[in-house]
C-alpha atoms as a PDB file:
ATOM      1  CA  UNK A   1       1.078  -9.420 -18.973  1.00  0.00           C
ATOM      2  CA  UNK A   2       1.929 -12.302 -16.488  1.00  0.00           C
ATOM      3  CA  UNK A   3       3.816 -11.837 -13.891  1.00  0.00           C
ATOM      4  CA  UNK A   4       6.544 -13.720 -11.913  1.00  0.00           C
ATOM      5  CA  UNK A   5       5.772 -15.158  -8.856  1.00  0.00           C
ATOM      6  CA  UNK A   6       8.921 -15.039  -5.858  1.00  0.00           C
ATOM      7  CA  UNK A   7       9.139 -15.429  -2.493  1.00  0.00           C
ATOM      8  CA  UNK A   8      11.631 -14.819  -0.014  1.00  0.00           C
ATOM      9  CA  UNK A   9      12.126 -15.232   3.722  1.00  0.00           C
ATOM     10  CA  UNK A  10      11.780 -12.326   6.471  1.00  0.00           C
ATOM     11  CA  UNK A  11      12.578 -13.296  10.066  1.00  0.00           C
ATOM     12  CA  UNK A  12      11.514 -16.687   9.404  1.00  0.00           C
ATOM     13  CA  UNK A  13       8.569 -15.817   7.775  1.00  0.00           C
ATOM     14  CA  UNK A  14       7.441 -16.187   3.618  1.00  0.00           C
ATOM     15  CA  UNK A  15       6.938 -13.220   1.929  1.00  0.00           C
ATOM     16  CA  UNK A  16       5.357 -13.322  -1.900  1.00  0.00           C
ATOM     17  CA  UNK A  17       5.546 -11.171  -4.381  1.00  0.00           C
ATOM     18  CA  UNK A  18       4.919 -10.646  -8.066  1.00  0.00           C
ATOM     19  CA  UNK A  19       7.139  -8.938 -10.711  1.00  0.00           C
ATOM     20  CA  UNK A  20       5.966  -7.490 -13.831  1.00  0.00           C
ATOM     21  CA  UNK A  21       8.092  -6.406 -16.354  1.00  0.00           C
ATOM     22  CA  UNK A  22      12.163  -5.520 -16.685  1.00  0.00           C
ATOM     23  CA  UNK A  23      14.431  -2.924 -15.811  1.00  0.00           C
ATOM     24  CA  UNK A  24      16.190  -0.301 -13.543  1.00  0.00           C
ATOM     25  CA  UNK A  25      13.523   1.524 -12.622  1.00  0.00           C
ATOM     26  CA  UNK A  26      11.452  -0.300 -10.166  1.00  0.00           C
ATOM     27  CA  UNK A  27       8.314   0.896  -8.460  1.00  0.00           C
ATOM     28  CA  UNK A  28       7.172  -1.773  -5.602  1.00  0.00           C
ATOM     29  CA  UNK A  29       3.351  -1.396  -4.887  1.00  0.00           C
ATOM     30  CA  UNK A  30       1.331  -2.102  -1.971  1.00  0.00           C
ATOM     31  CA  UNK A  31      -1.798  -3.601  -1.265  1.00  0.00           C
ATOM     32  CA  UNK A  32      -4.457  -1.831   1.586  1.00  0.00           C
ATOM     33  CA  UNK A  33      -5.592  -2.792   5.036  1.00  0.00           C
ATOM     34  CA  UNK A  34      -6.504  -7.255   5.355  1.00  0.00           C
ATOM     35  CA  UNK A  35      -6.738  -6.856   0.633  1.00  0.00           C
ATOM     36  CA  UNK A  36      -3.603  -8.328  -1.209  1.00  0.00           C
ATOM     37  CA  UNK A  37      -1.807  -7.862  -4.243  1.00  0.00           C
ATOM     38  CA  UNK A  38      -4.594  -8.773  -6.328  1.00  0.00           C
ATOM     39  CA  UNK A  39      -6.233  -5.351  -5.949  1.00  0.00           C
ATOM     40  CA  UNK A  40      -3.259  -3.820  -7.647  1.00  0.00           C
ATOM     41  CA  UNK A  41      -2.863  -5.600 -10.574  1.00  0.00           C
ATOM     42  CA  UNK A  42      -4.125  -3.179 -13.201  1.00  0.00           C
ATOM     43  CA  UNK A  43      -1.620  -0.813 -12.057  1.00  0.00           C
ATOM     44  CA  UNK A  44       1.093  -3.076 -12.622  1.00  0.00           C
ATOM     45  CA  UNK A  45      -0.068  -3.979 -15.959  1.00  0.00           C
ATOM     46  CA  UNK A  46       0.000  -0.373 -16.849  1.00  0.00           C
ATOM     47  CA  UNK A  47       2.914   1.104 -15.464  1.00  0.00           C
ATOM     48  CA  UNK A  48       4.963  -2.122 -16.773  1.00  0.00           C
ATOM     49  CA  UNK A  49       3.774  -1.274 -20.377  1.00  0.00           C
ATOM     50  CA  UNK A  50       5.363   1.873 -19.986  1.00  0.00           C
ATOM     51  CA  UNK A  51       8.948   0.427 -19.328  1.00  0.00           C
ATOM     52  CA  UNK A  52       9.295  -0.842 -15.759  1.00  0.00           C
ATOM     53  CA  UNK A  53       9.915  -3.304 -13.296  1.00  0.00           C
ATOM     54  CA  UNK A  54       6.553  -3.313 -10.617  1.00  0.00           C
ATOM     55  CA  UNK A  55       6.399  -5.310  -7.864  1.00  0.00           C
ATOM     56  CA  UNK A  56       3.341  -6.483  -5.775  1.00  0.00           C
ATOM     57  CA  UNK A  57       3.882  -7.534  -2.623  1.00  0.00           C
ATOM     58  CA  UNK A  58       1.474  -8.965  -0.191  1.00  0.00           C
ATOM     59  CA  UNK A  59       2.368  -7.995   3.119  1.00  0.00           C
ATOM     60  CA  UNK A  60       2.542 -10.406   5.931  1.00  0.00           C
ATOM     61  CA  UNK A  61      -0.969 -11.665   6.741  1.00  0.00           C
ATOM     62  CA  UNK A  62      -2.157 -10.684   3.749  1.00  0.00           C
ATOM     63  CA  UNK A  63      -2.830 -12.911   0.771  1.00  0.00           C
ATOM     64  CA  UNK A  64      -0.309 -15.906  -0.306  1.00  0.00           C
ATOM     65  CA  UNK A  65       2.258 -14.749   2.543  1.00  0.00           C
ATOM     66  CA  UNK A  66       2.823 -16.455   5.703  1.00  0.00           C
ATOM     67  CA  UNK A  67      -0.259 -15.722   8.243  1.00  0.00           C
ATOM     68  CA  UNK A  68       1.108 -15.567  11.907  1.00  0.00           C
ATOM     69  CA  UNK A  69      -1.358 -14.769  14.688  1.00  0.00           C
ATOM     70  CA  UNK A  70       1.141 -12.811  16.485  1.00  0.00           C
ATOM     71  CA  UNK A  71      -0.264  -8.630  16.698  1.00  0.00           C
ATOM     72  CA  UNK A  72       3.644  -7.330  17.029  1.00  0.00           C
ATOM     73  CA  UNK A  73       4.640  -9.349  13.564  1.00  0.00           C
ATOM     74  CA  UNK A  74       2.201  -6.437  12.169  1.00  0.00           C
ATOM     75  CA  UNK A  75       2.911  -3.168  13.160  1.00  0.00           C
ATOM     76  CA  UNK A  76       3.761  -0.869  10.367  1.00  0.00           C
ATOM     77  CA  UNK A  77       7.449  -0.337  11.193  1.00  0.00           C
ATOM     78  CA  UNK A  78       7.985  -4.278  10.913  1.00  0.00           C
ATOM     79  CA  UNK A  79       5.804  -3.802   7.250  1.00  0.00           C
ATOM     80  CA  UNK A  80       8.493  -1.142   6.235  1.00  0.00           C
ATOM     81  CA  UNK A  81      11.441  -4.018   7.137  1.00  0.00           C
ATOM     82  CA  UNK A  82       9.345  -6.602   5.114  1.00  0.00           C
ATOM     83  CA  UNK A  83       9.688  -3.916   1.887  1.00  0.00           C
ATOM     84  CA  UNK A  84      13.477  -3.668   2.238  1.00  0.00           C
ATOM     85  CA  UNK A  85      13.901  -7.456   2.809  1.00  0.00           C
ATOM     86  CA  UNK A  86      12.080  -7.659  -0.548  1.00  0.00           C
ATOM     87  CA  UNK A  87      13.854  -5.133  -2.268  1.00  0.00           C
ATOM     88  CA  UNK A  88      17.381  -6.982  -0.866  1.00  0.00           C
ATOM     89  CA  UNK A  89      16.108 -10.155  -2.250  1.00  0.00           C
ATOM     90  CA  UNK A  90      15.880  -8.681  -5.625  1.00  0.00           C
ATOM     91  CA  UNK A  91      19.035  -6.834  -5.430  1.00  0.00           C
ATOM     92  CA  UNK A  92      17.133  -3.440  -6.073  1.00  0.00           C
ATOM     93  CA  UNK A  93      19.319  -0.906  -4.478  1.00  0.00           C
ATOM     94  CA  UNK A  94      16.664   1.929  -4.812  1.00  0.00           C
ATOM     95  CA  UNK A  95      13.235   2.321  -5.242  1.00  0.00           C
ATOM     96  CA  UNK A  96       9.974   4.043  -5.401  1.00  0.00           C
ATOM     97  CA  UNK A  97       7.559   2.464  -2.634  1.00  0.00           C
ATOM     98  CA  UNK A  98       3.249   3.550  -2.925  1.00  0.00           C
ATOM     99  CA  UNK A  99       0.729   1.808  -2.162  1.00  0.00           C
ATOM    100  CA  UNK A 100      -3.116   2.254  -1.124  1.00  0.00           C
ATOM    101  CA  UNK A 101      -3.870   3.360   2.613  1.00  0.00           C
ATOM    102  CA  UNK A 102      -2.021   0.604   4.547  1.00  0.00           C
ATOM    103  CA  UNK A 103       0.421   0.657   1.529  1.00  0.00           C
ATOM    104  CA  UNK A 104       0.456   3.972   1.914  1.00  0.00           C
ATOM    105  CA  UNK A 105       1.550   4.445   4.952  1.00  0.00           C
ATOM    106  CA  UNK A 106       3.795   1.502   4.916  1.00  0.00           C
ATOM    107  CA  UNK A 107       5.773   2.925   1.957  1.00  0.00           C
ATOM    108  CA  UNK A 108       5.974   6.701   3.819  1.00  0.00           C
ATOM    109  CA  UNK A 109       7.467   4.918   7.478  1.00  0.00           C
ATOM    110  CA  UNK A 110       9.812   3.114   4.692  1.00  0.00           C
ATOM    111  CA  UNK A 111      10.775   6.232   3.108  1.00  0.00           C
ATOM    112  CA  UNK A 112      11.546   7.756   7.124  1.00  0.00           C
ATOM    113  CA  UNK A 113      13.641   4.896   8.155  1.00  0.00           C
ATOM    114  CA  UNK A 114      15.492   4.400   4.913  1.00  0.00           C
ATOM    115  CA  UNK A 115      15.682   7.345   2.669  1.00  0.00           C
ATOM    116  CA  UNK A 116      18.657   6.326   0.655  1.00  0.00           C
ATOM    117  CA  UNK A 117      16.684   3.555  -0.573  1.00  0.00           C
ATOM    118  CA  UNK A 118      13.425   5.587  -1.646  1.00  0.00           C
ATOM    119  CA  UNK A 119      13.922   6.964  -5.044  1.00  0.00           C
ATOM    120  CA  UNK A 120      10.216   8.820  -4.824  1.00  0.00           C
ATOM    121  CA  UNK A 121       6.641   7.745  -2.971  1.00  0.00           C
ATOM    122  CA  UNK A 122       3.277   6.870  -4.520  1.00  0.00           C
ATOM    123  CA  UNK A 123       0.904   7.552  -1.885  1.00  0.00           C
ATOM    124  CA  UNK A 124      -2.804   7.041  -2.444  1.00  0.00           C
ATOM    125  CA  UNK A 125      -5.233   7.892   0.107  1.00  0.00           C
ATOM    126  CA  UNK A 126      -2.770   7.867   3.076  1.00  0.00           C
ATOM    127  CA  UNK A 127      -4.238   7.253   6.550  1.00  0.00           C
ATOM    128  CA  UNK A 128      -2.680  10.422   9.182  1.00  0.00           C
ATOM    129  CA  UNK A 129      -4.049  12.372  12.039  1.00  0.00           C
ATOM    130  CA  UNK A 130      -7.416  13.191  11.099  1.00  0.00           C
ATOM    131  CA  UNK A 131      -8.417   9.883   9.869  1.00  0.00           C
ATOM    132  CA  UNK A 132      -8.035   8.718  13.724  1.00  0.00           C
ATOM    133  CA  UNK A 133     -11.467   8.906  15.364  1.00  0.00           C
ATOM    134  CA  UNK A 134     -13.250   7.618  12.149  1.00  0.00           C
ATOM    135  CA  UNK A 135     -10.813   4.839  11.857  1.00  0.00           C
ATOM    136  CA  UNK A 136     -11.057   3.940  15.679  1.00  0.00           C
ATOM    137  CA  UNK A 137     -15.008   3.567  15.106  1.00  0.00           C
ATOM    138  CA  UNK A 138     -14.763   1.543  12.426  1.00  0.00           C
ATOM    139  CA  UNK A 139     -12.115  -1.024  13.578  1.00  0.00           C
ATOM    140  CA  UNK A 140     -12.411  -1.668  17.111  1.00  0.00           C
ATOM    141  CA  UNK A 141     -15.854  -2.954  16.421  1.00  0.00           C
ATOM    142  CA  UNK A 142     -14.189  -5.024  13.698  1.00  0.00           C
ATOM    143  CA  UNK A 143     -11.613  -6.570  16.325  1.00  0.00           C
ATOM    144  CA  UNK A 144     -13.884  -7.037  18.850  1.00  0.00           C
ATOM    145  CA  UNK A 145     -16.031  -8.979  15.976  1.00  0.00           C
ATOM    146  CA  UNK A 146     -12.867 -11.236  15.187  1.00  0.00           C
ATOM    147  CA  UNK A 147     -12.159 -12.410  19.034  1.00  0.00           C
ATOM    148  CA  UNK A 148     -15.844 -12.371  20.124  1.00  0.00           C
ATOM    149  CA  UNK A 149     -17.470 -13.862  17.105  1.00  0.00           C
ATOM    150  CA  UNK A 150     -15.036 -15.911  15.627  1.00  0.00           C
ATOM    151  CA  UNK A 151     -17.692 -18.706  15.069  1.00  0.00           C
ATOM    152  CA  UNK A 152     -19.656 -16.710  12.836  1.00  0.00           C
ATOM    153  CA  UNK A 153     -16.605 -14.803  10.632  1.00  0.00           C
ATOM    154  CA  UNK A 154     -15.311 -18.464   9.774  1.00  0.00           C
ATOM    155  CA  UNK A 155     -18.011 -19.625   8.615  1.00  0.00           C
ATOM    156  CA  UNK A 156     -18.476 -16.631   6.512  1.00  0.00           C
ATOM    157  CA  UNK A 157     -15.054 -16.949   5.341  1.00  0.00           C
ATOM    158  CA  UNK A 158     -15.887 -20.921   4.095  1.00  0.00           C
ATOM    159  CA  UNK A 159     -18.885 -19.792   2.293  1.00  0.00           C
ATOM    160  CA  UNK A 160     -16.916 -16.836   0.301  1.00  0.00           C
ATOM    161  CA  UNK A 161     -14.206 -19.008  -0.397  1.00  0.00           C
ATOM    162  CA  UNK A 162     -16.300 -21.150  -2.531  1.00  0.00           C
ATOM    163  CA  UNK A 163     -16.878 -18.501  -4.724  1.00  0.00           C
ATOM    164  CA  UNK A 164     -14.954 -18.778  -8.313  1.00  0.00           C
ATOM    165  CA  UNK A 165     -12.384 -16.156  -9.155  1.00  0.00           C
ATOM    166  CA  UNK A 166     -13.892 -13.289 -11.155  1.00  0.00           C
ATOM    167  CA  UNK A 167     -12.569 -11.505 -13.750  1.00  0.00           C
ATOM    168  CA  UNK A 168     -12.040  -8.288 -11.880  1.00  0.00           C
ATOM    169  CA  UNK A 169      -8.874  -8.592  -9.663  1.00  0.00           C
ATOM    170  CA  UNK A 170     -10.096  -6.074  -7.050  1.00  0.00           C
ATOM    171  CA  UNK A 171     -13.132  -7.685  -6.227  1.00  0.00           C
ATOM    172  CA  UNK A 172     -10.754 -11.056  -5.703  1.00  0.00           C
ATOM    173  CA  UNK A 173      -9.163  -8.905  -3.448  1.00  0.00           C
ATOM    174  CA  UNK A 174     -12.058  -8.395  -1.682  1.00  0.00           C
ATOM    175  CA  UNK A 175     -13.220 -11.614  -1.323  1.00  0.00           C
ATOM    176  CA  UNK A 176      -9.629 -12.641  -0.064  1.00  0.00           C
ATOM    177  CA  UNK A 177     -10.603 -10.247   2.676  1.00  0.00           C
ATOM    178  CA  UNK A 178     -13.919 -11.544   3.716  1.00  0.00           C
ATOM    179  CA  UNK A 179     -12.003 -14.993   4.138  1.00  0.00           C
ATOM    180  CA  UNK A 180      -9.240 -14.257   6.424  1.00  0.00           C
ATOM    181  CA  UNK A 181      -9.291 -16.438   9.279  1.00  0.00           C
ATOM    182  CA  UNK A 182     -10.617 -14.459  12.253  1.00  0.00           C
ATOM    183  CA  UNK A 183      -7.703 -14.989  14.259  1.00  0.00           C
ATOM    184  CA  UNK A 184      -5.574 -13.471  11.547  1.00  0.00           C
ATOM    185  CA  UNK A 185      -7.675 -10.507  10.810  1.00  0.00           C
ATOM    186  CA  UNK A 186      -7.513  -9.986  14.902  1.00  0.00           C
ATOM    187  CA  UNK A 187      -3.828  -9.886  14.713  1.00  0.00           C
ATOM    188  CA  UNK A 188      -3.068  -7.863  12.156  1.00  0.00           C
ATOM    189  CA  UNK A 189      -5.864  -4.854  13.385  1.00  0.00           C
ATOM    190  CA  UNK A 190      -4.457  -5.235  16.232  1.00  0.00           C
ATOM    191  CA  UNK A 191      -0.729  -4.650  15.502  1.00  0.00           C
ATOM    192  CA  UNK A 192      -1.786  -1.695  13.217  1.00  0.00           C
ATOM    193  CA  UNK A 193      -3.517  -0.121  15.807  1.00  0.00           C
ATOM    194  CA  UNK A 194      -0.932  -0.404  18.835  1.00  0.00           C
ATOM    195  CA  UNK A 195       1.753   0.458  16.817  1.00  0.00           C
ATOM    196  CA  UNK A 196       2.966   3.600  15.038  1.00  0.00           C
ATOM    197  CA  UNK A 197       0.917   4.578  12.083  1.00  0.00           C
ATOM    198  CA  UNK A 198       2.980   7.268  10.310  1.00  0.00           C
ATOM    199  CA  UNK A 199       6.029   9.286  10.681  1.00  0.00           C
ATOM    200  CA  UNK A 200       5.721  12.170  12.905  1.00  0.00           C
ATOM    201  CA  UNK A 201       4.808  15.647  11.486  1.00  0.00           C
ATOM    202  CA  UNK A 202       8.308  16.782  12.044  1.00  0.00           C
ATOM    203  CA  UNK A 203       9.978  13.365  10.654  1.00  0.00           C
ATOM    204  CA  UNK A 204       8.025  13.956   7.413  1.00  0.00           C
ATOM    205  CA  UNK A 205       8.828  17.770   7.117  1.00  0.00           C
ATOM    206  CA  UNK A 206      13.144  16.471   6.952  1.00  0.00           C
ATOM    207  CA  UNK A 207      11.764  14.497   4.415  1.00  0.00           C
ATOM    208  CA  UNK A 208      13.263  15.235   1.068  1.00  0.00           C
ATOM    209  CA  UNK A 209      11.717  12.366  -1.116  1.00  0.00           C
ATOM    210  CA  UNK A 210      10.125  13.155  -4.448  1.00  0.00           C
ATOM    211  CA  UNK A 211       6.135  12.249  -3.053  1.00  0.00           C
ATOM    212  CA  UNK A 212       3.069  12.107  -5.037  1.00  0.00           C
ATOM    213  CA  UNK A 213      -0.362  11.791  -2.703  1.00  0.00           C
ATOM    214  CA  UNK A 214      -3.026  10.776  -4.468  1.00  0.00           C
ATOM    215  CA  UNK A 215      -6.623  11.370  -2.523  1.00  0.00           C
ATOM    216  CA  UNK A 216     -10.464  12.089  -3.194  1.00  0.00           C
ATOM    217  CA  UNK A 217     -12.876  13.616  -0.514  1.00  0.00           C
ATOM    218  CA  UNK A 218     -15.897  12.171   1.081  1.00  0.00           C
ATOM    219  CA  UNK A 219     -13.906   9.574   2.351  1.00  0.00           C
ATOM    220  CA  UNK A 220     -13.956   9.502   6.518  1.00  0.00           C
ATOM    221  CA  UNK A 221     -11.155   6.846   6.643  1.00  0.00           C
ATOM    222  CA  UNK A 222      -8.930   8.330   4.199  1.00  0.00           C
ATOM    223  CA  UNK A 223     -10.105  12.270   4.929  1.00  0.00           C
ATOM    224  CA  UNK A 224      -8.988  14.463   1.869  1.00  0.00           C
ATOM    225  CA  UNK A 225      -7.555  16.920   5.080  1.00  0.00           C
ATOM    226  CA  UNK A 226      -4.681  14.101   5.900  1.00  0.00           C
ATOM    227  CA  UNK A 227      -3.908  14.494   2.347  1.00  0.00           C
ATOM    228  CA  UNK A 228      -3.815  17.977   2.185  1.00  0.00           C
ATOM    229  CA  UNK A 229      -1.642  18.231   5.426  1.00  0.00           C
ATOM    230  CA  UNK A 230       0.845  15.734   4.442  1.00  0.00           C
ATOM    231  CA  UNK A 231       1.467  17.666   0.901  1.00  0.00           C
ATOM    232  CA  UNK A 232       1.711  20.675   2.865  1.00  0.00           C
ATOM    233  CA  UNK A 233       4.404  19.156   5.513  1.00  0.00           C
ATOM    234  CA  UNK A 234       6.679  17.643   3.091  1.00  0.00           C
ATOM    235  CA  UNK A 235       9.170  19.681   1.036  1.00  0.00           C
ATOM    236  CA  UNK A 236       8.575  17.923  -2.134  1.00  0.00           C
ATOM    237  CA  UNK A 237       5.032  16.512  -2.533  1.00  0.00           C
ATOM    238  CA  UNK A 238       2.174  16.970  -4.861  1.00  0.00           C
ATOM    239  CA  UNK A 239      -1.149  16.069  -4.579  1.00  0.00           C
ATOM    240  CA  UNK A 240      -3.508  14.970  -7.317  1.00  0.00           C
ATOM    241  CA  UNK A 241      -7.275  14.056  -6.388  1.00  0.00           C
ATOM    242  CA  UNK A 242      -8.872  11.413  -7.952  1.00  0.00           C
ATOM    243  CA  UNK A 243     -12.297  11.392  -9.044  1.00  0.00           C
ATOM    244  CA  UNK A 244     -13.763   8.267  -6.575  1.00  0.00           C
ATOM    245  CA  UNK A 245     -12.064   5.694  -4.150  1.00  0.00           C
ATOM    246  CA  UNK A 246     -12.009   3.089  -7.201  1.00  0.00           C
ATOM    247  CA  UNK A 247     -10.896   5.480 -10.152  1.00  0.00           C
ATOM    248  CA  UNK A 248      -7.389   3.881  -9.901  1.00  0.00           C
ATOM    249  CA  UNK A 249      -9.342   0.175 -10.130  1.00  0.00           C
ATOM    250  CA  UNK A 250     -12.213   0.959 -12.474  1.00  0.00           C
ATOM    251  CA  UNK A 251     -11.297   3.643 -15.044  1.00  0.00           C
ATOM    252  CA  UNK A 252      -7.115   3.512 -14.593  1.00  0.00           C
ATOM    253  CA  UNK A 253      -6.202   5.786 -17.359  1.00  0.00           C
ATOM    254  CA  UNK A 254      -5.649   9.198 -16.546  1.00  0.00           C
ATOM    255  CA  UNK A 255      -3.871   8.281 -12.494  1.00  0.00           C
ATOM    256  CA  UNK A 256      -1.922   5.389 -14.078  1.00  0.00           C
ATOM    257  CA  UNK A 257      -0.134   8.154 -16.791  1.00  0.00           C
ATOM    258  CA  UNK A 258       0.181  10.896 -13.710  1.00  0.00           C
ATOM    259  CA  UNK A 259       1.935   7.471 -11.817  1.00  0.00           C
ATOM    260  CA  UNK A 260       4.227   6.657 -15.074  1.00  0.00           C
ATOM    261  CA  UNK A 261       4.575  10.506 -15.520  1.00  0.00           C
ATOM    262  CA  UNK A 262       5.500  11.032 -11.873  1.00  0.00           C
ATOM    263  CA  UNK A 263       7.852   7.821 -11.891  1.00  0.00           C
ATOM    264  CA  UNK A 264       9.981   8.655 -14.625  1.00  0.00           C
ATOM    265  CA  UNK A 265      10.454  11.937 -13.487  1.00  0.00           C
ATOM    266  CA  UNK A 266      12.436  10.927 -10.456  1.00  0.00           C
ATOM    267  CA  UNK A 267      14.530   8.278 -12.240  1.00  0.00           C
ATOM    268  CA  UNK A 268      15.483  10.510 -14.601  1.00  0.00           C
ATOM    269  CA  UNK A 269      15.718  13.691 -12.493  1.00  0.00           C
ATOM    270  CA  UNK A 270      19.715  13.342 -10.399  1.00  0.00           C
ATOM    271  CA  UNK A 271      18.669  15.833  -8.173  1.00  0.00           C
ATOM    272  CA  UNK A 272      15.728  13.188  -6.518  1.00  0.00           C
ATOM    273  CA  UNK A 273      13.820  16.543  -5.371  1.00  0.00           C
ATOM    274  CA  UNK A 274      11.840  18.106  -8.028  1.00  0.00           C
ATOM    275  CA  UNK A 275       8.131  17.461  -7.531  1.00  0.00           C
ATOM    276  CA  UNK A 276       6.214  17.269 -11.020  1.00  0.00           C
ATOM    277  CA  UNK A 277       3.005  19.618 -11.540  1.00  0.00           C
ATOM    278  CA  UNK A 278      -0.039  19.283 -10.213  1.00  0.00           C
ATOM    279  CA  UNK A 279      -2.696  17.696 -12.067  1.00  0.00           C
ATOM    280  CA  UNK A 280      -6.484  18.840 -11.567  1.00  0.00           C
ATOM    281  CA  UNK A 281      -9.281  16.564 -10.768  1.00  0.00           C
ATOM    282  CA  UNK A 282     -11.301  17.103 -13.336  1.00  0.00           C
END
């Protein structure tokens, strides 16, 4: 399925995006932490197959959007405008957001800000509370590698971006990653970091959106226990655990029905609060 490419402009910056398929019900999809829409692509293939409209977005920074090298153009309350702005340029009233970790998190500070507008949440391997320490060991080296030895990430960067385009879109994404300009990568770790990450435990429990958290352990950046705790602090959230970090990328199938299964039962369900079953990980 090809998509359509669009762009649109937020605070006079270019946003992309991609559309797959038609209709109503929309589910907009984001990408994780410095990856881009590339690393979601099999999802939107498969959930548009079943009937509707998915949008990938690439986040500001992040791959064909504008690049800034401003840190407060990427705190995660300014991603959660950038999702509305896209949504407004589409003319979509009402949504579900998801996304992987970043995307994740983006989608849930969406949902806090703008309920009205969420419809349910797709959240795979959010990044809360316990994730902190492991996630402050792993990128504040990682910052201090962009402004110290920017020399040595470009020219990195220039050697993976000779590489061809391979046939499996999340690797692409990868790449992408390994070739953001230093500068870039700087600002964008650093507006995560300095800005808010997540709703507070309180905001979330007034939460009444439909929520599906998808999550797998041995992971020390996205700890199965932030998973847990979020299901258990929202009203109306389910959690289904995935077999790996790359089930949703490598062998689709089973999470991609629980998504479509999950997804039309909140555009079909009026009352917006009725969480679907669990599903074992099996």
């Amino acid at each position: 399925m090809q998509p359509v490419t669009q762009s649109c402009r937020h605070r006079g910056r270019r946003l992309v995006y991609d559309v797959y398929g038609e209709g109503d019900r929309v589910l907009l999809y984001l990408h994780g932490l410095l990856l881009d829409s590339d690393l979601n692509r099999g999802i939107a293939e498969a959930v548009a197959a079943q009937g509707h409209r998915v949008v990938l977005l690439d986040l500001l920074g992040h791959g064909r959007s504008d690049k800034p090298t401003h840190a407060s153009e990427y705190r995660i309350d300014a991603y959660a405008d950038q999702v509305f702005a896209v949504l407004d340029d589409l003319g979509v009233a009402e949504a579900v957001l998801g996304g992987m970790s970043l995307g994740a998190n983006v989608s849930l500070f969406a949902a806090s800000r703008r309920p009205e507008r969420v419809r349910g949440l797709v959240l795979e391997m959010p990044v809360l509370e316990w994730a902190v320490p492991s996630a402050a060991m792993l990128f504040t080296p990682l910052l201090l590698l962009m402004h110290y030895g920017r020399g040595l990430v470009r020219w990195i960067g220039s050697g993976v971006r000779r590489v061809p385009r391979l046939p499996f879109d999340p690797v692409n994404s990868l790449l992408h990653a390994a070739s953001t300009p230093p500068e870039v990568a700087a600002a964008i770790l650093h507006g995560v970091l300095v800005g808010p990450v997540a709703p507070t435990q309180d905001e979330r429990a007034r939460l009444e959106t439909p929520t599906l958290v998808l999550a797998h352990r041995h992971d020390l950046i996205h700890p199965f226990s932030d998973a847990t705790a979020l299901v258990a602090h929202m009203p109306h959230a389910t959690l289904v655990g995935a077999r790996s970090p790359i089930e949703l990328r490598l062998r689709p199938d089973r999470l991609t029905d629980v998504i479509v299964d999950f997804t039309e039962t909140v555009w079909r369900d009026s009352r917006r609060h009725r969480p679907i079953a669990a599903v074992p990980d099996r």
